[in-house]
N, C-alpha and C. Protein backbone atom coordinates (compact mmCIF):
# COMPACT_ATOMS: atom_id res chain seq x y z
N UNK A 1 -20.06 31.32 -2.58
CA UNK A 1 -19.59 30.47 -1.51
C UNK A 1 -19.68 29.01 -1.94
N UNK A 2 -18.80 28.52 -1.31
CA UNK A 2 -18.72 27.14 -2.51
C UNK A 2 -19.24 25.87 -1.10
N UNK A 3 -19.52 25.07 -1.57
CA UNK A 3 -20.26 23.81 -0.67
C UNK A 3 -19.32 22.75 0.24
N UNK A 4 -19.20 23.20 1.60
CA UNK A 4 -18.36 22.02 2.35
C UNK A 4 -18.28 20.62 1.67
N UNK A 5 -17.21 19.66 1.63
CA UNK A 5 -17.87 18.62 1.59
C UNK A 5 -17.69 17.68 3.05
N UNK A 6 -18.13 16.38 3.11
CA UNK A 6 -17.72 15.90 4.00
C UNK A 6 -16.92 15.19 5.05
N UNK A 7 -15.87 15.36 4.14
CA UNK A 7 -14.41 14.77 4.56
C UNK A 7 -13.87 16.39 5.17
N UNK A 8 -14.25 17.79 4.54
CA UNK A 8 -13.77 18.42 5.80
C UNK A 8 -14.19 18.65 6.58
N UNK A 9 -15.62 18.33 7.23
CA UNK A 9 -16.74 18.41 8.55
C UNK A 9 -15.88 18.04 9.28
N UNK A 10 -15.29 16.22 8.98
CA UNK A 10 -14.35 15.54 10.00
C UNK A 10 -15.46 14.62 10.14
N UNK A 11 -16.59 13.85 9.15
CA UNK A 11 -17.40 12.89 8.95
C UNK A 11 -16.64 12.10 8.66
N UNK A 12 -15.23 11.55 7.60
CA UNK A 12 -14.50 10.76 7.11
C UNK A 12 -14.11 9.75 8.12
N UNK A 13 -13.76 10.29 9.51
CA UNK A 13 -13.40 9.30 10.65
C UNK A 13 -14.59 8.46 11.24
N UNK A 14 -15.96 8.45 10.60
CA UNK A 14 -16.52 7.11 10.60
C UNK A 14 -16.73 6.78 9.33
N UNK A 15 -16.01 6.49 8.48
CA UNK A 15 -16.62 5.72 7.47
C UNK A 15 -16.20 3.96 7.47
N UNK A 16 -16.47 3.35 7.15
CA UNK A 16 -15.97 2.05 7.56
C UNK A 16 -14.65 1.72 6.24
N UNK A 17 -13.42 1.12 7.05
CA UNK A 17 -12.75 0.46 6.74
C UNK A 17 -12.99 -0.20 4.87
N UNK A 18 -12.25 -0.26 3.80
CA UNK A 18 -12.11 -1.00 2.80
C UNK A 18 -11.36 -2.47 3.34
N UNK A 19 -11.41 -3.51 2.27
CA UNK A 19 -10.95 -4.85 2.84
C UNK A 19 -9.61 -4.52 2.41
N UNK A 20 -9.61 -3.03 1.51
CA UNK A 20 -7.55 -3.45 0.90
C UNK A 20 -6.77 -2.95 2.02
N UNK A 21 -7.45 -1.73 2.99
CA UNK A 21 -6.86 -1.22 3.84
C UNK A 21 -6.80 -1.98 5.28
N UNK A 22 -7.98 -2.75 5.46
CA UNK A 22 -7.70 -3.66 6.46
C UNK A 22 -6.44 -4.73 6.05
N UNK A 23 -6.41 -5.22 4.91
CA UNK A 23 -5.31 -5.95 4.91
C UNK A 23 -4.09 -5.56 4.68
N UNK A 24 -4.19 -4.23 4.59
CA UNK A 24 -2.94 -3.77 4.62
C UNK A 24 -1.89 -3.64 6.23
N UNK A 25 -3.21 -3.19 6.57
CA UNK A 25 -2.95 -2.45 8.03
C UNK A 25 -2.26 -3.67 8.70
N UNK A 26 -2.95 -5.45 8.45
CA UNK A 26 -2.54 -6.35 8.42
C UNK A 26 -1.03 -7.09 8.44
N UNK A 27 -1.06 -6.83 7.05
CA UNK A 27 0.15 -7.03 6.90
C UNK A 27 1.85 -6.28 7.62
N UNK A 28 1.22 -4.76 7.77
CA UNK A 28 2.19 -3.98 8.19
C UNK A 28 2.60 -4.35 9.61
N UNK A 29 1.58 -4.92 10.14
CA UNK A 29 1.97 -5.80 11.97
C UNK A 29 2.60 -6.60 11.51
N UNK A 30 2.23 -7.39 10.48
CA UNK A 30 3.20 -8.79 10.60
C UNK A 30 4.09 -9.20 10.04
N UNK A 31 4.36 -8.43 9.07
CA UNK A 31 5.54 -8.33 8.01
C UNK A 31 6.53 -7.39 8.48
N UNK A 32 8.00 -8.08 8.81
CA UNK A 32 8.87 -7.25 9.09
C UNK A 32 9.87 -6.59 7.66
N UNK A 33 8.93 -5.39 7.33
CA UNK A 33 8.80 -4.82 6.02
C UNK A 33 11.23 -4.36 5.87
N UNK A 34 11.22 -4.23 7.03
CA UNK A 34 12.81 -3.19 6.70
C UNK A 34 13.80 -4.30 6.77
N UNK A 35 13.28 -5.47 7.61
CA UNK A 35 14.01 -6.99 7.16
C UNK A 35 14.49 -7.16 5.77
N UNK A 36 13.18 -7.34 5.35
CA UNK A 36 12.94 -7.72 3.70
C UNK A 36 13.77 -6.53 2.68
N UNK A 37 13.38 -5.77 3.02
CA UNK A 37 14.49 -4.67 2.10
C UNK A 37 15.72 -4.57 2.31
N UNK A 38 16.33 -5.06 3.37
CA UNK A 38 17.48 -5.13 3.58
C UNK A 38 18.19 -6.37 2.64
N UNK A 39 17.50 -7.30 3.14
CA UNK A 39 17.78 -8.97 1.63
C UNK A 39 17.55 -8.48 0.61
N UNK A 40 16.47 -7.59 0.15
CA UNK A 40 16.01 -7.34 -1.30
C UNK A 40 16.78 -6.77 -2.00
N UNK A 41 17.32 -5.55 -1.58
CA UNK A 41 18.56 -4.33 -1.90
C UNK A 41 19.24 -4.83 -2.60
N UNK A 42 20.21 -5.64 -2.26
CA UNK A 42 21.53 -5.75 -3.51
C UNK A 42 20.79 -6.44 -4.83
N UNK A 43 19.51 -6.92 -4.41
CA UNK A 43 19.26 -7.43 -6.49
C UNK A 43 17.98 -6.87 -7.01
N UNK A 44 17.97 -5.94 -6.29
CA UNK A 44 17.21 -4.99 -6.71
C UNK A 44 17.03 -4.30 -8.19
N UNK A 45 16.85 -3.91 -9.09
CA UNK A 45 17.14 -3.55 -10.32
C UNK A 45 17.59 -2.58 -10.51
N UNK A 46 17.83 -1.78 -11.32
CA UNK A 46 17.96 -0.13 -11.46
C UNK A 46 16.92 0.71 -10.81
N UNK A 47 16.93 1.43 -9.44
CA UNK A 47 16.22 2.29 -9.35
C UNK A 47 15.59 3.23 -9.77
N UNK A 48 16.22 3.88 -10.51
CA UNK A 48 15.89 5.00 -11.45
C UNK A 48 14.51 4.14 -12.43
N UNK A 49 14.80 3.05 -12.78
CA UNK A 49 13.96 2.56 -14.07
C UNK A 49 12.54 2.14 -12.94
N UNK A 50 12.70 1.92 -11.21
CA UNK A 50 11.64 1.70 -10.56
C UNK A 50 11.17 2.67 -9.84
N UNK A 51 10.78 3.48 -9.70
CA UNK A 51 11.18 4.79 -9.04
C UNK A 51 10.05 4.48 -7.56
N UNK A 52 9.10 3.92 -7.47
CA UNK A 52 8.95 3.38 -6.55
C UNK A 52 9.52 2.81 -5.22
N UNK A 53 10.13 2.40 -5.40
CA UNK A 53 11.34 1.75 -3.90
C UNK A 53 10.92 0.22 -3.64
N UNK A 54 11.40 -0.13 -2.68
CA UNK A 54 11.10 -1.49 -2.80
C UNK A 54 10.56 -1.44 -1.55
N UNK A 55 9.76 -1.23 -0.79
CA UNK A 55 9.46 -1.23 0.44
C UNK A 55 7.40 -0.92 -0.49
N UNK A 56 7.32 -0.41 -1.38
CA UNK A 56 5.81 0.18 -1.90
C UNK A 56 5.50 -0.94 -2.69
N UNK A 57 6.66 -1.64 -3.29
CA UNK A 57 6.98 -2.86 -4.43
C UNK A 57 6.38 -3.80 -3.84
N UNK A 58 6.94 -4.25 -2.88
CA UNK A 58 6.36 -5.42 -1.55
C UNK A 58 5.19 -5.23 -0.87
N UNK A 59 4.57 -4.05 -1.20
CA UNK A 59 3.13 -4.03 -0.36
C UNK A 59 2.23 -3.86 -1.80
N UNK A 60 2.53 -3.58 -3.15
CA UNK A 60 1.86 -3.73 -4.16
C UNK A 60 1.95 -5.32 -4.18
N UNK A 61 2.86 -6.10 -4.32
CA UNK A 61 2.78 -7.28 -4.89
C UNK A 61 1.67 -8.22 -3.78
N UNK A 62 2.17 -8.08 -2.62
CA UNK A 62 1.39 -8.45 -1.18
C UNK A 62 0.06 -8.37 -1.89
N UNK A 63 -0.88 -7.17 -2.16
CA UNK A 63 -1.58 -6.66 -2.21
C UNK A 63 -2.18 -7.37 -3.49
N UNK A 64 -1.09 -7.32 -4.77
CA UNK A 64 -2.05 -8.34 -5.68
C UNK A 64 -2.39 -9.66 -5.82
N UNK A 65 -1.42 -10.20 -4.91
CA UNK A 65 -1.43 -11.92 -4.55
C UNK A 65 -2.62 -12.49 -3.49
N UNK A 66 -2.62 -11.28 -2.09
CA UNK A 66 -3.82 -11.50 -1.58
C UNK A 66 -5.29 -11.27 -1.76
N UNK A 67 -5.28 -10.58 -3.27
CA UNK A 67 -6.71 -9.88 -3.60
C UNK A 67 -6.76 -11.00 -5.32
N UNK A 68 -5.78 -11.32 -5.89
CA UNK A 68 -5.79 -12.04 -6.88
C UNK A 68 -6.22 -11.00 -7.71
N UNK A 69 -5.00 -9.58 -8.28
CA UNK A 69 -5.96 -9.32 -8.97
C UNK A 69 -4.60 -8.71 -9.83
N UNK A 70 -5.25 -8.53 -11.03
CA UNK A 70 -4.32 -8.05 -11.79
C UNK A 70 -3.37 -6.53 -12.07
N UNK A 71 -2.67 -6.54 -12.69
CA UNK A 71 -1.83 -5.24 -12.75
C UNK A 71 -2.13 -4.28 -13.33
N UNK A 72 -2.86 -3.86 -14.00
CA UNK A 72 -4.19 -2.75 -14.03
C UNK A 72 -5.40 -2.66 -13.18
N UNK A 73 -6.02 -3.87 -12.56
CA UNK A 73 -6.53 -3.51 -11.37
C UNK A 73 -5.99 -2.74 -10.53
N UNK A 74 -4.01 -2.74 -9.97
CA UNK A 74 -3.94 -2.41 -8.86
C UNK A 74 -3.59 -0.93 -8.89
């Protein structure tokens, strides 16, 4: 028999907040994210070569500008 852990008890729903996810959560109120992709779209690059999208693009970059951190950090 193998050992519960604690994320499936349903302990995970108090753990406290990270600062990347608070500022994410942040940003997603205040950034009108489908605006921005709509301007972004036509100069967008080759998709295929980003396979990401540009909507994950804009919350990575968000994300390294407000944490100052580099592109192997993120």
């Amino acid at each position: 028999m193998q050992q519960k852990s604690l994320a499936v008890s349903g302990f995970e729903k108090y753990r406290k907040k990270t600062r990347k996810e608070i500022f994410l959560e942040e940003m997603n109120q205040l950034i009108p994210w489908q605006a921005l992709t709509e301007v972004i779209e036509p100069h967008y690059p080759n998709p295929q070569r980003h396979p990401l999208g540009i909507k994950r693009m804009l919350g990575i970059d968000c994300l390294q500008h407000g944490f100052a951190l580099s592109d192997a950090e993120l």
